[in-house]
C-alpha atoms as a PDB file:
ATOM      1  CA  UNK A   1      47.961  73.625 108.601  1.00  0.00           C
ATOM      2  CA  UNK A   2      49.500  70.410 109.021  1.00  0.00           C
ATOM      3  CA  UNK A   3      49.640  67.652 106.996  1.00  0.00           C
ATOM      4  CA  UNK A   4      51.922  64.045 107.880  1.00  0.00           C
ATOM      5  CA  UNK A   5      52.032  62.004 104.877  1.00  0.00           C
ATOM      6  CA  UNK A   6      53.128  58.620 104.615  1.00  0.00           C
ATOM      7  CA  UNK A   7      55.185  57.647 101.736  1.00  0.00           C
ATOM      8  CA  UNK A   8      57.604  55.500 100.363  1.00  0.00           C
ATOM      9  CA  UNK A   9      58.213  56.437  96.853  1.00  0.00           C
ATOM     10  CA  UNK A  10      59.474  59.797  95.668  1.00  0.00           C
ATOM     11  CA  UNK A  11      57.549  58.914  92.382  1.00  0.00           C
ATOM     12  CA  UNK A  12      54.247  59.490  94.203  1.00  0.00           C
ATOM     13  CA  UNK A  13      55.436  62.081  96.782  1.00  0.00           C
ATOM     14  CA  UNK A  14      56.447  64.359  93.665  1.00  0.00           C
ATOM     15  CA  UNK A  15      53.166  63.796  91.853  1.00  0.00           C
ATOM     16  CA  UNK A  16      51.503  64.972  95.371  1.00  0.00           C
ATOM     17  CA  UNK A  17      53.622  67.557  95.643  1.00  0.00           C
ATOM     18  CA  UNK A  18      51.977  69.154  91.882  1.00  0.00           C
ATOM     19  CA  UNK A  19      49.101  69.857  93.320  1.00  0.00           C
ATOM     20  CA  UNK A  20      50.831  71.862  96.180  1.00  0.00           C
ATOM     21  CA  UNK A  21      49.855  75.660  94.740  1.00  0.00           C
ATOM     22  CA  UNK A  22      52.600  77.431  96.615  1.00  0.00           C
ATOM     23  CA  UNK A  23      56.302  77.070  96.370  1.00  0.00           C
ATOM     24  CA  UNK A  24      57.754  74.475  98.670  1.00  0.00           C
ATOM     25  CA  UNK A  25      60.497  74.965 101.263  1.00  0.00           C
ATOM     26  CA  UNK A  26      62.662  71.787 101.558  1.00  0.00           C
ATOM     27  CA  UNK A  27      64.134  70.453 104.777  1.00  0.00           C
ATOM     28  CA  UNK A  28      65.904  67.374 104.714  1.00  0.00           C
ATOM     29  CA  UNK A  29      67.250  64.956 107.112  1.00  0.00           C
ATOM     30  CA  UNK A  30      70.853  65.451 106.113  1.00  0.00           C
ATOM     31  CA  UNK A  31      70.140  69.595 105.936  1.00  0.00           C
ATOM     32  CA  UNK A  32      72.310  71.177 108.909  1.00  0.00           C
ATOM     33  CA  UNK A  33      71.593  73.094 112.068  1.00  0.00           C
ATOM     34  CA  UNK A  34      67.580  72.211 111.248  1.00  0.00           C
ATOM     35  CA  UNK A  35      66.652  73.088 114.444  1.00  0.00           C
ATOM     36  CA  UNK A  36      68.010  76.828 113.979  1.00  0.00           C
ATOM     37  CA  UNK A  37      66.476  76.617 110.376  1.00  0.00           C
ATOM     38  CA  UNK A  38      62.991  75.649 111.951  1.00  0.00           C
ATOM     39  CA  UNK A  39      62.652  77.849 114.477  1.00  0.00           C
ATOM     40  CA  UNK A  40      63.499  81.096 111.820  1.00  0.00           C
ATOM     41  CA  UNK A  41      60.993  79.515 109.394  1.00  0.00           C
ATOM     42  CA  UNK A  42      57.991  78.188 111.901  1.00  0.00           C
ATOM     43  CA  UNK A  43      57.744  81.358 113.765  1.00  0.00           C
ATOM     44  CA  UNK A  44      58.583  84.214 111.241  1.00  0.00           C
ATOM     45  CA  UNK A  45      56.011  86.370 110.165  1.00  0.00           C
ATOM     46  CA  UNK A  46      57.739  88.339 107.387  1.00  0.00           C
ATOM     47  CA  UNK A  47      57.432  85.544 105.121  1.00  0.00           C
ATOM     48  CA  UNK A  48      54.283  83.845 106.560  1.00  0.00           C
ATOM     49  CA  UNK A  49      51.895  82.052 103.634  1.00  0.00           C
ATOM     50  CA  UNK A  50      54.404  82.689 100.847  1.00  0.00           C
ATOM     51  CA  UNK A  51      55.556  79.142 101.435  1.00  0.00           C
ATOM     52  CA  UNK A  52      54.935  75.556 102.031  1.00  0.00           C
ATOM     53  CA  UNK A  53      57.356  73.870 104.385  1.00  0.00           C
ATOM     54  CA  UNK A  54      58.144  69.826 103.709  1.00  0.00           C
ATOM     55  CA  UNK A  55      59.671  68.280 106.497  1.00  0.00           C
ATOM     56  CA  UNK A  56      60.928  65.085 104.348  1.00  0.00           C
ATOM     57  CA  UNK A  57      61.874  61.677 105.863  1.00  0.00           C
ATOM     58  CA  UNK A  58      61.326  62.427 109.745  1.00  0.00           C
ATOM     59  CA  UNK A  59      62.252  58.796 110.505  1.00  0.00           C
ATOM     60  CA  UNK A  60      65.674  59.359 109.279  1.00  0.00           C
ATOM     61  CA  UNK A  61      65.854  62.756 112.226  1.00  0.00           C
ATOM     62  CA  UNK A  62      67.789  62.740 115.026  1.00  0.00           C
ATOM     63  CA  UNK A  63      65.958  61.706 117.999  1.00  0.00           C
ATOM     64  CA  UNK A  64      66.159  65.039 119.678  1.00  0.00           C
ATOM     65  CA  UNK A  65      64.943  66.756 116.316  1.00  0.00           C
ATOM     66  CA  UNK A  66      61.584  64.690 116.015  1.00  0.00           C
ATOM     67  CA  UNK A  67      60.953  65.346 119.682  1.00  0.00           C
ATOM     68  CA  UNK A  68      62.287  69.348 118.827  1.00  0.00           C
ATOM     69  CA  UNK A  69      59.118  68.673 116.043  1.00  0.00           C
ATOM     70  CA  UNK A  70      56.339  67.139 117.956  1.00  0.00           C
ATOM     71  CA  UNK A  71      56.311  69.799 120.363  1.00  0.00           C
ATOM     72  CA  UNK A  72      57.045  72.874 118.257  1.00  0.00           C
ATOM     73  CA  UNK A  73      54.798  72.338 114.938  1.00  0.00           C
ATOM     74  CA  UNK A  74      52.096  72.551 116.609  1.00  0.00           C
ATOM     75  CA  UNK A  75      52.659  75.755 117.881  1.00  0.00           C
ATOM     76  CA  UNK A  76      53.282  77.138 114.364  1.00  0.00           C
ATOM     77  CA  UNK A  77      51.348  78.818 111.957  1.00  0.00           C
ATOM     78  CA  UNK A  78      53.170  78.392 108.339  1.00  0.00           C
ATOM     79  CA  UNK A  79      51.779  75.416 106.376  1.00  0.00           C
ATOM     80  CA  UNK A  80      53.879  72.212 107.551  1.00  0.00           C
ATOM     81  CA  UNK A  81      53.945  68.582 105.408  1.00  0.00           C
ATOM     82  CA  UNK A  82      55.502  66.105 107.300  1.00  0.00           C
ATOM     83  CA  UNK A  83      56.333  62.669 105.401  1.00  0.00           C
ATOM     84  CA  UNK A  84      57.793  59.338 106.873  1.00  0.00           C
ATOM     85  CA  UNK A  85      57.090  55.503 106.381  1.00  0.00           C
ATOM     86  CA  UNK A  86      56.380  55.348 110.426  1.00  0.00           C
ATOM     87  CA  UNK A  87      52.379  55.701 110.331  1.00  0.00           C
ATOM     88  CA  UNK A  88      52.793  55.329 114.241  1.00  0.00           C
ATOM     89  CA  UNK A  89      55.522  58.536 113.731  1.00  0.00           C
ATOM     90  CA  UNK A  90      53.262  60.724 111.313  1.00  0.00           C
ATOM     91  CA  UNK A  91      50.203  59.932 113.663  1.00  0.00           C
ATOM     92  CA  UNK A  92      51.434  61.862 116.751  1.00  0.00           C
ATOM     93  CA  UNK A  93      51.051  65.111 114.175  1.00  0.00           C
ATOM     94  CA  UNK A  94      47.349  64.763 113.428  1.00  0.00           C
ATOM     95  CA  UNK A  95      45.315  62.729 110.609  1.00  0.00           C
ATOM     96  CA  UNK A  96      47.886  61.090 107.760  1.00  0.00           C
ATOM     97  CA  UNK A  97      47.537  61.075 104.032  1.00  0.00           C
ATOM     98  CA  UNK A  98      48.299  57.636 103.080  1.00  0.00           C
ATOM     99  CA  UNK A  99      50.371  57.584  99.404  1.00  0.00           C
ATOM    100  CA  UNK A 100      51.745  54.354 100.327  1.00  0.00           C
ATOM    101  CA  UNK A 101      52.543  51.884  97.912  1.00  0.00           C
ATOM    102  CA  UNK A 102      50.611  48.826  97.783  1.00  0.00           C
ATOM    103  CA  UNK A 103      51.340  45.778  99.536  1.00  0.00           C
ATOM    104  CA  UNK A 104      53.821  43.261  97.601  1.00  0.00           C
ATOM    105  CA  UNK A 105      51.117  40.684  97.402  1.00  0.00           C
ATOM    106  CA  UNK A 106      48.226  43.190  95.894  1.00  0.00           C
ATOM    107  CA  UNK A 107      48.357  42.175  92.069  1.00  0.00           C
ATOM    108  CA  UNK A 108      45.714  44.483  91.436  1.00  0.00           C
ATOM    109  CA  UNK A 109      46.917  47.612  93.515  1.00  0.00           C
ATOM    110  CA  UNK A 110      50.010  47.217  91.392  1.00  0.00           C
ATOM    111  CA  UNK A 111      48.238  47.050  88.054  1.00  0.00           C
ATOM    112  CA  UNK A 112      46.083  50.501  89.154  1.00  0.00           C
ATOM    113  CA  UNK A 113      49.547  51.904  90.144  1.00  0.00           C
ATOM    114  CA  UNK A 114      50.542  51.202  86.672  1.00  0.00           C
ATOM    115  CA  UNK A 115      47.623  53.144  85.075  1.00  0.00           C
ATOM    116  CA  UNK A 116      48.159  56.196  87.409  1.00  0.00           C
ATOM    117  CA  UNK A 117      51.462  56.452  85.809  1.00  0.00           C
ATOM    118  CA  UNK A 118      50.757  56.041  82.223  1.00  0.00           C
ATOM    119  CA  UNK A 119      47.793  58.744  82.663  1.00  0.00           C
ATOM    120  CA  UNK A 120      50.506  60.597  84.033  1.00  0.00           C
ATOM    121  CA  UNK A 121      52.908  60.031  80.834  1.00  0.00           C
ATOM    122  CA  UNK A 122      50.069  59.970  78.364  1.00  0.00           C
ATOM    123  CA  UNK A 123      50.732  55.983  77.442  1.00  0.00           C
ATOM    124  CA  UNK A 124      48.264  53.734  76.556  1.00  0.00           C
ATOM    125  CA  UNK A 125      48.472  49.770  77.101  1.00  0.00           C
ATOM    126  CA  UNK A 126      46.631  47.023  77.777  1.00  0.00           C
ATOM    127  CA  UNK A 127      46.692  44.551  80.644  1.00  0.00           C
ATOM    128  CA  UNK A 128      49.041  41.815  79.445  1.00  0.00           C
ATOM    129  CA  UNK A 129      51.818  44.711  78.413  1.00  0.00           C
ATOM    130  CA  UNK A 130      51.135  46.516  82.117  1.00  0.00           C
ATOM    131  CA  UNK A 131      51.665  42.594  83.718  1.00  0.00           C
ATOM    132  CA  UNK A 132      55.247  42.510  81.713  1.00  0.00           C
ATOM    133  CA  UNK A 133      55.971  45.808  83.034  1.00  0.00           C
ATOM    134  CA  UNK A 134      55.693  44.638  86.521  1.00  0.00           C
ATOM    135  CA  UNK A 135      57.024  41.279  86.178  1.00  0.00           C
ATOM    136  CA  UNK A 136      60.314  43.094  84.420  1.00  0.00           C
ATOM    137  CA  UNK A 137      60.436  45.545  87.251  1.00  0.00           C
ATOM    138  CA  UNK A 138      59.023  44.462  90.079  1.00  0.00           C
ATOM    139  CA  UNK A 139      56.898  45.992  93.040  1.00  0.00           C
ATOM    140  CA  UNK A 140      59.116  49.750  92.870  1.00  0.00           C
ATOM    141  CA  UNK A 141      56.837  52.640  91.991  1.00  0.00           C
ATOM    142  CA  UNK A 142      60.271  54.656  91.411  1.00  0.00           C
ATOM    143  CA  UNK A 143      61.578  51.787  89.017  1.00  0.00           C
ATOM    144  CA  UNK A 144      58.138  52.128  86.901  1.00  0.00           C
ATOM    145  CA  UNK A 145      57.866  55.092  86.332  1.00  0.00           C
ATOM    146  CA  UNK A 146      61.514  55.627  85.588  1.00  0.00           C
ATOM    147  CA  UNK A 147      61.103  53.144  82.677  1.00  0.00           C
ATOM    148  CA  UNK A 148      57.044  54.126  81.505  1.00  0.00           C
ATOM    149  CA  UNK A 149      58.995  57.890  81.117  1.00  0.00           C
ATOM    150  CA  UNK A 150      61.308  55.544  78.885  1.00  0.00           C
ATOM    151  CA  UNK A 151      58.531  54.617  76.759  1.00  0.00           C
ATOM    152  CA  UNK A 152      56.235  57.417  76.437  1.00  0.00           C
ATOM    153  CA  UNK A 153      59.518  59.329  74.689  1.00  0.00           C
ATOM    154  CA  UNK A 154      59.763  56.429  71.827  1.00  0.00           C
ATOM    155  CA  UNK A 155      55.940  55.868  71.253  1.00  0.00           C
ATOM    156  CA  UNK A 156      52.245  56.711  73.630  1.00  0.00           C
ATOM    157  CA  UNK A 157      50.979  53.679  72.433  1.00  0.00           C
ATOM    158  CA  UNK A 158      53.827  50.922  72.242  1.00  0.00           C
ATOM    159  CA  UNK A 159      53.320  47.321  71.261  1.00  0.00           C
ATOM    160  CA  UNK A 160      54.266  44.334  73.438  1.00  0.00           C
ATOM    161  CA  UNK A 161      57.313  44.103  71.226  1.00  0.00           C
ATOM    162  CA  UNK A 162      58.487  47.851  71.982  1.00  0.00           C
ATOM    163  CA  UNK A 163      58.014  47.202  75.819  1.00  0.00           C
ATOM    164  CA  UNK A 164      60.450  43.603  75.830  1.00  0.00           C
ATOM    165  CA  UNK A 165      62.599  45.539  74.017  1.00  0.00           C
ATOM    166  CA  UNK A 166      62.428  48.853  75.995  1.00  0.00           C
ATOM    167  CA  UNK A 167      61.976  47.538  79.630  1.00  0.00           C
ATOM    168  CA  UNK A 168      65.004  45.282  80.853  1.00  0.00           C
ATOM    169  CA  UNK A 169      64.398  42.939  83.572  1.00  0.00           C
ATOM    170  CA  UNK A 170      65.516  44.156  86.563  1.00  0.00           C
ATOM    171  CA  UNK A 171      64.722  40.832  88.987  1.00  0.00           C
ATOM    172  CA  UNK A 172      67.383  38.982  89.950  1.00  0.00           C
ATOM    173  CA  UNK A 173      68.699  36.156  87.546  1.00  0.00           C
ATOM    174  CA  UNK A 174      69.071  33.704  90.574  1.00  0.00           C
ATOM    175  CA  UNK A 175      64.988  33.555  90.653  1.00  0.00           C
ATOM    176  CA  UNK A 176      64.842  32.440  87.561  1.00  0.00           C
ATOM    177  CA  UNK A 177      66.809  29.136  88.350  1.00  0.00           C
ATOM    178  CA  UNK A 178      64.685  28.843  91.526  1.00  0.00           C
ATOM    179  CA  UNK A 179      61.650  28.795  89.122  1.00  0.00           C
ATOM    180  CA  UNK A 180      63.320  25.842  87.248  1.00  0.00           C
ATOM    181  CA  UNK A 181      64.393  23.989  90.452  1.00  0.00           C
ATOM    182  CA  UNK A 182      61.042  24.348  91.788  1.00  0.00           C
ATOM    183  CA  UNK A 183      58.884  22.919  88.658  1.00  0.00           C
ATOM    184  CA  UNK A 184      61.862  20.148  88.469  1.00  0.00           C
ATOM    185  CA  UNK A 185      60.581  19.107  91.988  1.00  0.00           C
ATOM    186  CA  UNK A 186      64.518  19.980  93.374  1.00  0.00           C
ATOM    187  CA  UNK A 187      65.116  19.802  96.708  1.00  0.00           C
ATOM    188  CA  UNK A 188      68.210  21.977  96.269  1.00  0.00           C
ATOM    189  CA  UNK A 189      65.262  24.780  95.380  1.00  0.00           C
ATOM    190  CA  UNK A 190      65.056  25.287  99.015  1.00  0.00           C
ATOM    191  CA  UNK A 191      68.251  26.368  99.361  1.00  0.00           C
ATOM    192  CA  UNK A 192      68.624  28.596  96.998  1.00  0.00           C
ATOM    193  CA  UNK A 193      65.205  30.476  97.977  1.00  0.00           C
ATOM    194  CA  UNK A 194      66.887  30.980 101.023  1.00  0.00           C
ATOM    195  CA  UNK A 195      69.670  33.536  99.164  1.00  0.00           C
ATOM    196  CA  UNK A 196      66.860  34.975  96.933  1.00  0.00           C
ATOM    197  CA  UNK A 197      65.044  35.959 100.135  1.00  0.00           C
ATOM    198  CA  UNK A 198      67.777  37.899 101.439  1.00  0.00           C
ATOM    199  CA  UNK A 199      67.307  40.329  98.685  1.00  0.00           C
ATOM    200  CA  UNK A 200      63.373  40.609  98.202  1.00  0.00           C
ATOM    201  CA  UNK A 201      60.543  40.092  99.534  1.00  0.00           C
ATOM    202  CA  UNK A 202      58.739  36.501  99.460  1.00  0.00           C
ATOM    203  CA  UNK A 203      55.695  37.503  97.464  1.00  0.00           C
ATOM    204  CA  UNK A 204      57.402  38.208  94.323  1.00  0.00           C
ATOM    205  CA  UNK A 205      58.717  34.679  93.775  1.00  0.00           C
ATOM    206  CA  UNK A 206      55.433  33.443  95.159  1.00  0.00           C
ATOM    207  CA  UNK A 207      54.134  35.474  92.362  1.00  0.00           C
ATOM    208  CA  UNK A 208      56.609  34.509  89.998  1.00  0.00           C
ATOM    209  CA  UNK A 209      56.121  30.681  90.667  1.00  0.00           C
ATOM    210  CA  UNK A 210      52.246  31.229  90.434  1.00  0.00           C
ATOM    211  CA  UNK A 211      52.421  32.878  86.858  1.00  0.00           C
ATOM    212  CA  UNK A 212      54.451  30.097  85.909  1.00  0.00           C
ATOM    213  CA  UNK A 213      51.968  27.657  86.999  1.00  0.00           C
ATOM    214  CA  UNK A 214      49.330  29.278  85.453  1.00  0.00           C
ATOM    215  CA  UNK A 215      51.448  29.225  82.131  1.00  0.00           C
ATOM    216  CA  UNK A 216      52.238  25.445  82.878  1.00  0.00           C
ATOM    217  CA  UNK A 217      48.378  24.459  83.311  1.00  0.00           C
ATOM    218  CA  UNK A 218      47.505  26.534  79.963  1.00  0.00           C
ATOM    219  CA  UNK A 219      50.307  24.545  78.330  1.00  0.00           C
ATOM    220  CA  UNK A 220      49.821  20.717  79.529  1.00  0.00           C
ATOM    221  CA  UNK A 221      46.134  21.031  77.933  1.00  0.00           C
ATOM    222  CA  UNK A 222      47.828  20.487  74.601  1.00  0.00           C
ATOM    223  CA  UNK A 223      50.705  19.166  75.319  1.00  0.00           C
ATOM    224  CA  UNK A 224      52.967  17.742  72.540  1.00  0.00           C
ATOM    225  CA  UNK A 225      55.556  14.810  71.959  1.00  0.00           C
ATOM    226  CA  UNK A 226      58.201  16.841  70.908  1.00  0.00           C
ATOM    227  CA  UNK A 227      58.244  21.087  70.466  1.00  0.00           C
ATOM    228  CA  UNK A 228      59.884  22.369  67.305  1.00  0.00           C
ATOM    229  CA  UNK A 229      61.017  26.156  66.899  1.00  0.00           C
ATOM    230  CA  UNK A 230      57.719  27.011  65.009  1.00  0.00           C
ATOM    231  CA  UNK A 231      56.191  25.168  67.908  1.00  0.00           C
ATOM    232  CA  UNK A 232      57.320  27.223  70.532  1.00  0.00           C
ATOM    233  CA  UNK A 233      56.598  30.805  68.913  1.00  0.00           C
ATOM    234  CA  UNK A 234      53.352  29.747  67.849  1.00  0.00           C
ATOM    235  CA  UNK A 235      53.089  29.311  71.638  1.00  0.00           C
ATOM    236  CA  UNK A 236      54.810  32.604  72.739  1.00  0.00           C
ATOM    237  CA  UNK A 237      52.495  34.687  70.283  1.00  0.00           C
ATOM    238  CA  UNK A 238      49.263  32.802  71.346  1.00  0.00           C
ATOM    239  CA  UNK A 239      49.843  33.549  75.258  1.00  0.00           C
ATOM    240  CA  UNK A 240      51.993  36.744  74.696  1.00  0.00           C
ATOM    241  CA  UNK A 241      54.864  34.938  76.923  1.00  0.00           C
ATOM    242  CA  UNK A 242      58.844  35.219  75.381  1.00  0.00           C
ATOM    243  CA  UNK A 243      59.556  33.045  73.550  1.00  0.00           C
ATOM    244  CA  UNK A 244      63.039  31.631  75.260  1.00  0.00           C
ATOM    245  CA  UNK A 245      60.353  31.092  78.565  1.00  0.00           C
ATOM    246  CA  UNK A 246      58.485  28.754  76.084  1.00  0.00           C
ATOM    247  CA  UNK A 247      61.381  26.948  74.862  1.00  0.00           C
ATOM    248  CA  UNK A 248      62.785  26.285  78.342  1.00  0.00           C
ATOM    249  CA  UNK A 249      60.038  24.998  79.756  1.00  0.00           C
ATOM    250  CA  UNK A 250      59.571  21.980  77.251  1.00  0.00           C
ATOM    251  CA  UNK A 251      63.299  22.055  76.801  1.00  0.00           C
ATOM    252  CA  UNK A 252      64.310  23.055  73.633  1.00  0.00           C
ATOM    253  CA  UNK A 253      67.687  23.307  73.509  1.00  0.00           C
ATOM    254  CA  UNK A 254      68.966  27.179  73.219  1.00  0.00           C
ATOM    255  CA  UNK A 255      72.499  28.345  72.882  1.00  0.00           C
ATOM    256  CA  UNK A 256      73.691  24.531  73.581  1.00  0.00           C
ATOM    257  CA  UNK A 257      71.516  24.626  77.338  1.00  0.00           C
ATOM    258  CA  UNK A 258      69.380  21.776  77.205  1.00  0.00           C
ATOM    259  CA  UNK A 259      66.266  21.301  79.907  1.00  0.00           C
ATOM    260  CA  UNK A 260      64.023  18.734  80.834  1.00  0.00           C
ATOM    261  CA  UNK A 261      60.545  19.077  79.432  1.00  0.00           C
ATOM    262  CA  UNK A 262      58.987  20.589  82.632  1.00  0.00           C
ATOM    263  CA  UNK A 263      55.284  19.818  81.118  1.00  0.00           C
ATOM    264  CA  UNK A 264      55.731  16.024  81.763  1.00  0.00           C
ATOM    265  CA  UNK A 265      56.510  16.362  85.176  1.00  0.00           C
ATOM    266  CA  UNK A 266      53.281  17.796  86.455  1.00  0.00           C
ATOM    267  CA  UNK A 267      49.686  16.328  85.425  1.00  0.00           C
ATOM    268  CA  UNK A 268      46.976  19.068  85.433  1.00  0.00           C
ATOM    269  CA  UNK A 269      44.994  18.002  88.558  1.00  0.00           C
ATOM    270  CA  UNK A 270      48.438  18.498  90.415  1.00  0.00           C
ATOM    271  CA  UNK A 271      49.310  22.018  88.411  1.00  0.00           C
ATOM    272  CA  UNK A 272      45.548  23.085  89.766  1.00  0.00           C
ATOM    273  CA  UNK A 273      46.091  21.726  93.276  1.00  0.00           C
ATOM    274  CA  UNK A 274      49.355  23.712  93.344  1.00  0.00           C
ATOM    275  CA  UNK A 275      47.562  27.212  91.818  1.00  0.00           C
ATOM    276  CA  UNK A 276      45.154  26.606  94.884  1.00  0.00           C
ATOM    277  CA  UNK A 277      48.451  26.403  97.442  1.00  0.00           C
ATOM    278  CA  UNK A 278      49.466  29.549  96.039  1.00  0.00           C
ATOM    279  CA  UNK A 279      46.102  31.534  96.722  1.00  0.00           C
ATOM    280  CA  UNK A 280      46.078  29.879 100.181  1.00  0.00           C
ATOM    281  CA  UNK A 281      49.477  31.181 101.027  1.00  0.00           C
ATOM    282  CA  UNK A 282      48.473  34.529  99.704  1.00  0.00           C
ATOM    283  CA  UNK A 283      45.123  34.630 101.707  1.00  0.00           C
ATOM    284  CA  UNK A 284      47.751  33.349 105.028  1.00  0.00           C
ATOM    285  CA  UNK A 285      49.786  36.249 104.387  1.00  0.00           C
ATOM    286  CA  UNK A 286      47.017  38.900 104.384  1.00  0.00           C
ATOM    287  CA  UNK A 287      45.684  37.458 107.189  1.00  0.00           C
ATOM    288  CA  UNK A 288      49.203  38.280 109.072  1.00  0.00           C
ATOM    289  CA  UNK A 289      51.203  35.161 108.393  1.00  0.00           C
ATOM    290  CA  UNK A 290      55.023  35.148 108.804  1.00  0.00           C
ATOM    291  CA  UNK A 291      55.295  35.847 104.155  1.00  0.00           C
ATOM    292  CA  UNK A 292      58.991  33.957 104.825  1.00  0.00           C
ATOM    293  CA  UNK A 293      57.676  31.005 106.425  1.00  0.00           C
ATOM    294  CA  UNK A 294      55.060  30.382 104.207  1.00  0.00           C
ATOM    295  CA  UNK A 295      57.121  30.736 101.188  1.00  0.00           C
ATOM    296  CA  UNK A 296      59.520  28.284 102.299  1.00  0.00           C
ATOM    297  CA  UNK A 297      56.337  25.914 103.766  1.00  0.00           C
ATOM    298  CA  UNK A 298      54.743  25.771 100.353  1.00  0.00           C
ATOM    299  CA  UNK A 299      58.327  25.251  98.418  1.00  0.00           C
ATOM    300  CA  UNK A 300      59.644  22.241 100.828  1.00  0.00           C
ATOM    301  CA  UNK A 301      55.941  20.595 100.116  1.00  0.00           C
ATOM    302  CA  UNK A 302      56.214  20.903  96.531  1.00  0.00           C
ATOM    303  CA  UNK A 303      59.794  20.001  96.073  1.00  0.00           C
ATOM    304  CA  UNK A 304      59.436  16.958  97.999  1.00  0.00           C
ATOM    305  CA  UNK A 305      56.655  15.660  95.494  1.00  0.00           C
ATOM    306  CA  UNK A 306      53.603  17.898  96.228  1.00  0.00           C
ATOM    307  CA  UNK A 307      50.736  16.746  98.126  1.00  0.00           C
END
């Protein structure tokens, strides 16, 4: 039997791999003389059906190895699982089993990764602490899992508290400024989404500036004067948001940084016009839309005093 699987996390390529009821023989792009090894293990009949064979990473092969494969797996007989990120690789080797991740942009494939995992590590949370998880780590299957293994040791069922403390946030700090620079209408926001997008992919501060939003529209429909402390973690306990994300968005001075108030520069009906530019960009994207060119589109408009 063979089986290509495409994959790009080991976190869901092990969890496959469970359900695998014999033992697994490993060959990996870096293992040497694979060739030799292949031909002993495809065509040797003392051992045949004791094992599995997992050919892992093809892409990463030598060119003459992955033609060595397409024409000699066929002709084998031992049970052969094939992974790679190249569907149009994997395909040449018969029907794939997709345990891809989700796309960057698909909010709610992440979220159903999320509870996959905790099953997996007996945790139990709700929405708003699986939304921190993935706004702390980002779209990396290996990277949550790592840290919902980190919580399931302290507690199965932690509070929003225990995750903020447990779960550090591994985005860069630069898109955090961006966000600023962005709701402060900077042009200079441009520039710096240009270094941020060297690093990650354009959807996830897309998604970070469309959270924000949301936040900023939630906040301007009771809008005060002037925020005190109580003020702001009144605010951070009402919409579960941290509390120094509160403060520096009506610009409460913290540890001697003082901000503008970001509420006053945005009325609602703009906050809601700019919610709807988000969900158009996203809908572009699916549709096959060049994600860095419409990131940068929507940020020059907005910078440059919206629509």
């Amino acid at each position: 039997m063979i089986k290509p699987i495409l994959v790009d996390s080991e976190w869901k390529l092990k969890t496959f791999l469970k359900k695998v009821k014999k033992e697994i023989l490993f060959i990996f792009p870096d293992t040497e003389s694979k060739i030799n090894r292949m031909q002993l293990e495809f065509f040797s009949d003392t051992l045949f059906g004791e094992y599995a064979i997992l050919l892992k990473s093809i892409d990463k092969w030598e060119k003459e190895e992955k033609n060595w494969l397409l024409k000699n797996v066929p002709l084998s007989s031992q049970d052969i699982m094939i992974t790679s990120n190249d569907l149009e690789l994997l395909k040449k080797f018969g029907t794939v089993e997709d345990l891809s991740c989700p796309k960057q942009w698909d909010f709610k494939g992440w979220i159903e990764e999320i509870n996959d995992i905790c099953e997996s590590f007996g945790v139990k949370i709700d929405e708003t602490e699986k939304e921190l998880i993935l706004n702390r780590t980002g779209a990396n299957v290996d990277l949550i899992a790592m840290e919902i293994e980190k919580i399931s040791i302290v507690s199965k069922s932690p509070s929003l508290e225990d995750i903020k403390m447990l779960v550090p946030i591994y985005s860069t700090p630069a898109i955090f400024d961006f966000y600023r620079l962005f709701f402060e209408k900077d042009p200079s926001a441009l520039d710096m989404l240009k270094d941020i997008l060297e690093d990650v992919h354009p959807m996830i501060p897309l998604r970070g500036l469309e959270k924000t939003s949301m936040l900023i529209a939630q906040m301007i429909s009771d809008e005060k004067p002037d925020y005190s402390w109580d003020d702001i973690k009144n605010i951070s306990k009402h919409l579960s948001v941290p509390t120094p994300q509160i403060a520096d968005l009506v610009g409460f001075s913290l540890g001697g940084k003082k901000r503008r108030n970001i509420l006053k520069l945005w009325r609602y009906e703009e906050i809601n016009l700019l919610i709807e530019d988000f969900q158009d960009a996203e809908i572009k994207i699916k549709n096959g839309a060049d994600p860095v060119f419409v990131s940068f589109e929507l940020t020059a408009r907005w910078v440059k005093g919206g629509t």
